[in-house]
PDB file of N, CA and C in Angstrom:
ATOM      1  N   UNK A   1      -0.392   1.427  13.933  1.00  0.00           N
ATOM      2  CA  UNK A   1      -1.426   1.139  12.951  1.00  0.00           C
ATOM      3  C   UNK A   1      -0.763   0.887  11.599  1.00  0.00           C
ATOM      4  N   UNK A   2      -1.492  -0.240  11.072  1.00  0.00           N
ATOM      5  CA  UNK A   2      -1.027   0.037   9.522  1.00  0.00           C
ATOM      6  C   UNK A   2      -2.169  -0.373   8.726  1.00  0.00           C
ATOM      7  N   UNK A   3      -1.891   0.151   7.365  1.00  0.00           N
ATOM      8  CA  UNK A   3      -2.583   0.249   6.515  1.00  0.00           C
ATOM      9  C   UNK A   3      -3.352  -1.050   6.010  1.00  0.00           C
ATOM     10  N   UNK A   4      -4.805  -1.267   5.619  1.00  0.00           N
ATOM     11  CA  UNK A   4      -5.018  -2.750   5.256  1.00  0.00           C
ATOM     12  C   UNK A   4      -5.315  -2.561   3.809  1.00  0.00           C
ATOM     13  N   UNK A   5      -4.765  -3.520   2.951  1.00  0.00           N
ATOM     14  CA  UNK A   5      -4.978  -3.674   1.748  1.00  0.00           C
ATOM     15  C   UNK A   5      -5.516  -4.614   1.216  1.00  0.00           C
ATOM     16  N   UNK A   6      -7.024  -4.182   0.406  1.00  0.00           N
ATOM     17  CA  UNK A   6      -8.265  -5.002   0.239  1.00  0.00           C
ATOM     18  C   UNK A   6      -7.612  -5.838  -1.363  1.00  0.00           C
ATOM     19  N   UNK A   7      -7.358  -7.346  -1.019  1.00  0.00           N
ATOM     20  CA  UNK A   7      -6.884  -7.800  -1.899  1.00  0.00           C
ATOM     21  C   UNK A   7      -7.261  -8.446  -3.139  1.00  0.00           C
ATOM     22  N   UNK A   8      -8.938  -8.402  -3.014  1.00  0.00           N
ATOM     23  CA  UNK A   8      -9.615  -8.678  -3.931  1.00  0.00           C
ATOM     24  C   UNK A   8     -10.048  -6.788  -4.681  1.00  0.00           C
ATOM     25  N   UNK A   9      -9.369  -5.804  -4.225  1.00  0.00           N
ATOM     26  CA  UNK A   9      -9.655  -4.673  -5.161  1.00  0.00           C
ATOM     27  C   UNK A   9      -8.332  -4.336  -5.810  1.00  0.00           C
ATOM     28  N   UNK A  10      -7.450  -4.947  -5.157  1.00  0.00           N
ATOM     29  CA  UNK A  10      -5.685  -4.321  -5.407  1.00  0.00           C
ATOM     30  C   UNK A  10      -5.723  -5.006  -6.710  1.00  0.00           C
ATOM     31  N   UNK A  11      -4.994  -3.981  -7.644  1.00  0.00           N
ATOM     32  CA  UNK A  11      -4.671  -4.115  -8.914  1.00  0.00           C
ATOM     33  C   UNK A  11      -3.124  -4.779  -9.072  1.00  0.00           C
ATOM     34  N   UNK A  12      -2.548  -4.596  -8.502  1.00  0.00           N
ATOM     35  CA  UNK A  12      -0.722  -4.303  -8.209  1.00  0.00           C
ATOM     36  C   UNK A  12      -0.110  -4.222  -8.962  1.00  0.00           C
ATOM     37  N   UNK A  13      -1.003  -2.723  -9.119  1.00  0.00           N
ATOM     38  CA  UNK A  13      -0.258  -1.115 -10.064  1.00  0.00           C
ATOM     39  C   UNK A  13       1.114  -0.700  -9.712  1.00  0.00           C
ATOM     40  N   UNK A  14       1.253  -1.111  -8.731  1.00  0.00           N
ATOM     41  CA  UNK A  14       2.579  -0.643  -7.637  1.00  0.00           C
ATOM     42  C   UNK A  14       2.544   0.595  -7.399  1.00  0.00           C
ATOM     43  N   UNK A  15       1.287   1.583  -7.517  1.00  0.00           N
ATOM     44  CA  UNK A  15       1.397   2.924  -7.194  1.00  0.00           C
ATOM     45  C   UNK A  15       1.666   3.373  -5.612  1.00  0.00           C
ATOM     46  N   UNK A  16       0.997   2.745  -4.949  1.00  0.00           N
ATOM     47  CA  UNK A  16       1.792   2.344  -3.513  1.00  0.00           C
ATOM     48  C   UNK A  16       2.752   2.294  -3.167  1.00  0.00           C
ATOM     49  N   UNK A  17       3.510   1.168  -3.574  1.00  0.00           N
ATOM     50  CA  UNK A  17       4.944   1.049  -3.722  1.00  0.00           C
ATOM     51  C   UNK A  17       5.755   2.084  -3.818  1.00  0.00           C
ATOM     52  N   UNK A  18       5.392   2.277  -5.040  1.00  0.00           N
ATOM     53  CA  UNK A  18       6.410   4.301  -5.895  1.00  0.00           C
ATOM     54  C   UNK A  18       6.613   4.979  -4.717  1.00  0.00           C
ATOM     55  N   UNK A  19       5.201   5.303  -3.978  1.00  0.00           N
ATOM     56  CA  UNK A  19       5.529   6.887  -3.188  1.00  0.00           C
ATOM     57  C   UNK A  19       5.218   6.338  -2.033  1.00  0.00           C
ATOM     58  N   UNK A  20       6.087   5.019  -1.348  1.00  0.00           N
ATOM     59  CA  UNK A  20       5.989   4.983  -0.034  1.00  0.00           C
ATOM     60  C   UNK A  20       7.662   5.456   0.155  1.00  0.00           C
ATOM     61  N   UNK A  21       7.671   6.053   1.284  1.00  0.00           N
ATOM     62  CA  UNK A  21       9.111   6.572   1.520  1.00  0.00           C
ATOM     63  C   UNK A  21       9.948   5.829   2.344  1.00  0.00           C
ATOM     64  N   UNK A  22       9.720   4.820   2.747  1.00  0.00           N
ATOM     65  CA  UNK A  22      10.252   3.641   3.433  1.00  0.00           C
ATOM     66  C   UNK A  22      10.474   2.611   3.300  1.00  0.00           C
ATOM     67  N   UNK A  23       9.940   2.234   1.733  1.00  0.00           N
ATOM     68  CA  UNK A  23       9.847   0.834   0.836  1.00  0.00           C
ATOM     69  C   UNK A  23       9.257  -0.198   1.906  1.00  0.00           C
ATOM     70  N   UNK A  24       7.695  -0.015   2.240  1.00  0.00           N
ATOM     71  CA  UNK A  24       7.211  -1.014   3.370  1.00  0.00           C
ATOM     72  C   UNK A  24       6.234  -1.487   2.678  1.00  0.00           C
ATOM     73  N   UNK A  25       6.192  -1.345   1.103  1.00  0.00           N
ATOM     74  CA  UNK A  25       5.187  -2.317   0.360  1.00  0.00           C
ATOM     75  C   UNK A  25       5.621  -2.864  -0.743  1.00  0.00           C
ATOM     76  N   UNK A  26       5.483  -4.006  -1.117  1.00  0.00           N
ATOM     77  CA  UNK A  26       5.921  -4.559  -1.662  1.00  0.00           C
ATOM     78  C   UNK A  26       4.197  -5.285  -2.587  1.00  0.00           C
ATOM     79  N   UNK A  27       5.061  -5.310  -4.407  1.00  0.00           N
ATOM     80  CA  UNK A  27       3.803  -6.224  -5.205  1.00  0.00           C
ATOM     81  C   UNK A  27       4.048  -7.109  -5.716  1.00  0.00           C
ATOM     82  N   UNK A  28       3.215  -8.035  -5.563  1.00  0.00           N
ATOM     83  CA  UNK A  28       3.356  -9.527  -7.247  1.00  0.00           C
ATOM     84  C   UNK A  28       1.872  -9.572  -7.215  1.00  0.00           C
ATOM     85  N   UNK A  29       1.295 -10.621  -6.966  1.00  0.00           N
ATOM     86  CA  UNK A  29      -0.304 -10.390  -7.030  1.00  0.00           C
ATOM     87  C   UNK A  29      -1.090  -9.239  -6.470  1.00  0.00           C
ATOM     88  N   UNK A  30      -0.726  -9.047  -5.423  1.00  0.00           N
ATOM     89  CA  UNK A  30      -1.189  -7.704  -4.644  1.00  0.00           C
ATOM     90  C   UNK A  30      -0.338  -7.139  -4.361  1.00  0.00           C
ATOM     91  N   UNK A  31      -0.756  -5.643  -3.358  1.00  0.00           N
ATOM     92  CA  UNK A  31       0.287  -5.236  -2.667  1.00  0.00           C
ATOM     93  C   UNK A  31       0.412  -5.705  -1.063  1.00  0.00           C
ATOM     94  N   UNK A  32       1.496  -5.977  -0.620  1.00  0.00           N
ATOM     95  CA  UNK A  32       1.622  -6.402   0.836  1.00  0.00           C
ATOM     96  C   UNK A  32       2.175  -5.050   1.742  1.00  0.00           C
ATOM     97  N   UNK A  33       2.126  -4.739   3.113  1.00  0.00           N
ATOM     98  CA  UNK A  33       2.885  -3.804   3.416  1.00  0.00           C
ATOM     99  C   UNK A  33       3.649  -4.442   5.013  1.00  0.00           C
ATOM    100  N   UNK A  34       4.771  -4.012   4.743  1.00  0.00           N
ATOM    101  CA  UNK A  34       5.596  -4.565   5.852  1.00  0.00           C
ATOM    102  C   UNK A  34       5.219  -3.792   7.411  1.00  0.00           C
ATOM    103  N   UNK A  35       4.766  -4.433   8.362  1.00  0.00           N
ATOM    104  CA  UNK A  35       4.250  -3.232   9.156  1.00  0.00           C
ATOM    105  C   UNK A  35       5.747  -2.743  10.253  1.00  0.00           C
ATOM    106  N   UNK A  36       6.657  -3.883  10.049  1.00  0.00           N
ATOM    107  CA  UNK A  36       7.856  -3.438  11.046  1.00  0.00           C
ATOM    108  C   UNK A  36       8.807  -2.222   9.863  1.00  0.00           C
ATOM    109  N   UNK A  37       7.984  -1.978   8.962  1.00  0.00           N
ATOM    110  CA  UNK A  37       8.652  -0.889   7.927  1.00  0.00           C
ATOM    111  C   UNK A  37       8.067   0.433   8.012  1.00  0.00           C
ATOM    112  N   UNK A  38       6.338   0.497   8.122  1.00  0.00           N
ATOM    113  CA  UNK A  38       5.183   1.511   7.775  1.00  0.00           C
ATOM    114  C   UNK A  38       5.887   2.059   8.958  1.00  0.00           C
ATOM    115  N   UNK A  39       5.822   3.576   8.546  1.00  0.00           N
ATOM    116  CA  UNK A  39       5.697   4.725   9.270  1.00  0.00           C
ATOM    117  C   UNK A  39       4.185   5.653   9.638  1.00  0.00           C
ATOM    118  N   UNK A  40       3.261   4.742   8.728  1.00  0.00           N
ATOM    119  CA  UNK A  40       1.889   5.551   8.964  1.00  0.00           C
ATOM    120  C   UNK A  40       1.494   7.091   8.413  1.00  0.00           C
ATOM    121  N   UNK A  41       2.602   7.023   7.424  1.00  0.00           N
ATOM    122  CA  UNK A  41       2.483   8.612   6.562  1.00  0.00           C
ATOM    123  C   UNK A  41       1.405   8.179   5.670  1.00  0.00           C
ATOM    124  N   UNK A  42       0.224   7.551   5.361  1.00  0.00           N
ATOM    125  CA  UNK A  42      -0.446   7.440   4.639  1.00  0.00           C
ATOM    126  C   UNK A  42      -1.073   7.787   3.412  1.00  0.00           C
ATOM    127  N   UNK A  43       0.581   8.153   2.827  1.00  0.00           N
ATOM    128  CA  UNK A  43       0.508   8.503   1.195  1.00  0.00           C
ATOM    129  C   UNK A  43       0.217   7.130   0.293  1.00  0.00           C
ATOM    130  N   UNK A  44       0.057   5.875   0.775  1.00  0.00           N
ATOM    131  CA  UNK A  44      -0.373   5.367  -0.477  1.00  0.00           C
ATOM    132  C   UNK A  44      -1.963   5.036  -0.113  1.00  0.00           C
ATOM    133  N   UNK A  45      -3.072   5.536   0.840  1.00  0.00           N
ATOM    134  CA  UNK A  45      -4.241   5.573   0.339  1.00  0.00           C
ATOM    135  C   UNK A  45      -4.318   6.369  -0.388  1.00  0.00           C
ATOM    136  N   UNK A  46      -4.271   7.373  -0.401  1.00  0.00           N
ATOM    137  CA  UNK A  46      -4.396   9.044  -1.838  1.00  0.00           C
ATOM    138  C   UNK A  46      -3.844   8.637  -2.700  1.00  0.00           C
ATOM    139  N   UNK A  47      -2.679   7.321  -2.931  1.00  0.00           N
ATOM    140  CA  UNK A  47      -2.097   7.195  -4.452  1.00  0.00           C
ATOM    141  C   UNK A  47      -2.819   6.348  -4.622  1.00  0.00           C
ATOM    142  N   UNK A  48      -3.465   5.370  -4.277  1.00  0.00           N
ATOM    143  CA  UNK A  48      -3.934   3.965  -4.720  1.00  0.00           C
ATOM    144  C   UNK A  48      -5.728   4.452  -5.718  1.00  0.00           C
ATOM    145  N   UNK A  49      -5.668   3.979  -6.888  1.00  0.00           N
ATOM    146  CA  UNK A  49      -6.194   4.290  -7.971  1.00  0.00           C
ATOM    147  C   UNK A  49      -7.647   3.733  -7.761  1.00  0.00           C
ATOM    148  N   UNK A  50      -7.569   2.498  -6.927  1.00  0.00           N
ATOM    149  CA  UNK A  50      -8.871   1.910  -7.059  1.00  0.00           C
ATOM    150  C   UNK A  50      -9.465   1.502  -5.772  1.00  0.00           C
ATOM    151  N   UNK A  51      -8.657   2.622  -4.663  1.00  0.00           N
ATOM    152  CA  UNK A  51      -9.219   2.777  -3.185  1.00  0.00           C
ATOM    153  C   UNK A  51      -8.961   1.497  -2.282  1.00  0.00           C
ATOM    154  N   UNK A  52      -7.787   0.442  -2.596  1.00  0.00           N
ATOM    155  CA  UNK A  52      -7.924  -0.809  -2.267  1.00  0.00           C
ATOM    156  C   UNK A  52      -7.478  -0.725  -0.506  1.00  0.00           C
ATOM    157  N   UNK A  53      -6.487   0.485  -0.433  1.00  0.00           N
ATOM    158  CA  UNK A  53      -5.916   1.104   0.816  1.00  0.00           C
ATOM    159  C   UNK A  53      -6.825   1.553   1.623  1.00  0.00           C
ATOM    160  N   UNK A  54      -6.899   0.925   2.643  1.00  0.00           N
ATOM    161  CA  UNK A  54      -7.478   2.139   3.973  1.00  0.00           C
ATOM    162  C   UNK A  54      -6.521   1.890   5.689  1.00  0.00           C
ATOM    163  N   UNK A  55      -7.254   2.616   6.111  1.00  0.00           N
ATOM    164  CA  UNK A  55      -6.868   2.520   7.677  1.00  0.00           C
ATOM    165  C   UNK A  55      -7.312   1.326   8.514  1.00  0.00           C
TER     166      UNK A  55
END
């Protein structure tokens, strides 16, 4: 599973980014997440500021 990121709410704060521990997201307009990277520790829905993250 990986995370989907709603790209009309993503700010690309890069708060995601910061506290993923695997560097599997990456920002310029949005955030993207690499899924051959995600480990599925799903610390950047709880960081993401404006809920753009879910399952």
């Amino acid at each position: 599973m990986v995370v989907k990121i709603d790209i009309d709410e993503c700010t690309a704060c890069g708060a995601c980014a910061d506290i993923c521990p695997e560097d599997a997201i990456t920002v310029d307009d949005h955030a993207v997440v690499d899924a051959d990277l995600c480990i599925d520790c799903l610390n950047c829905i709880d960081e993401c500021p404006v809920d753009a993250i879910t399952e």
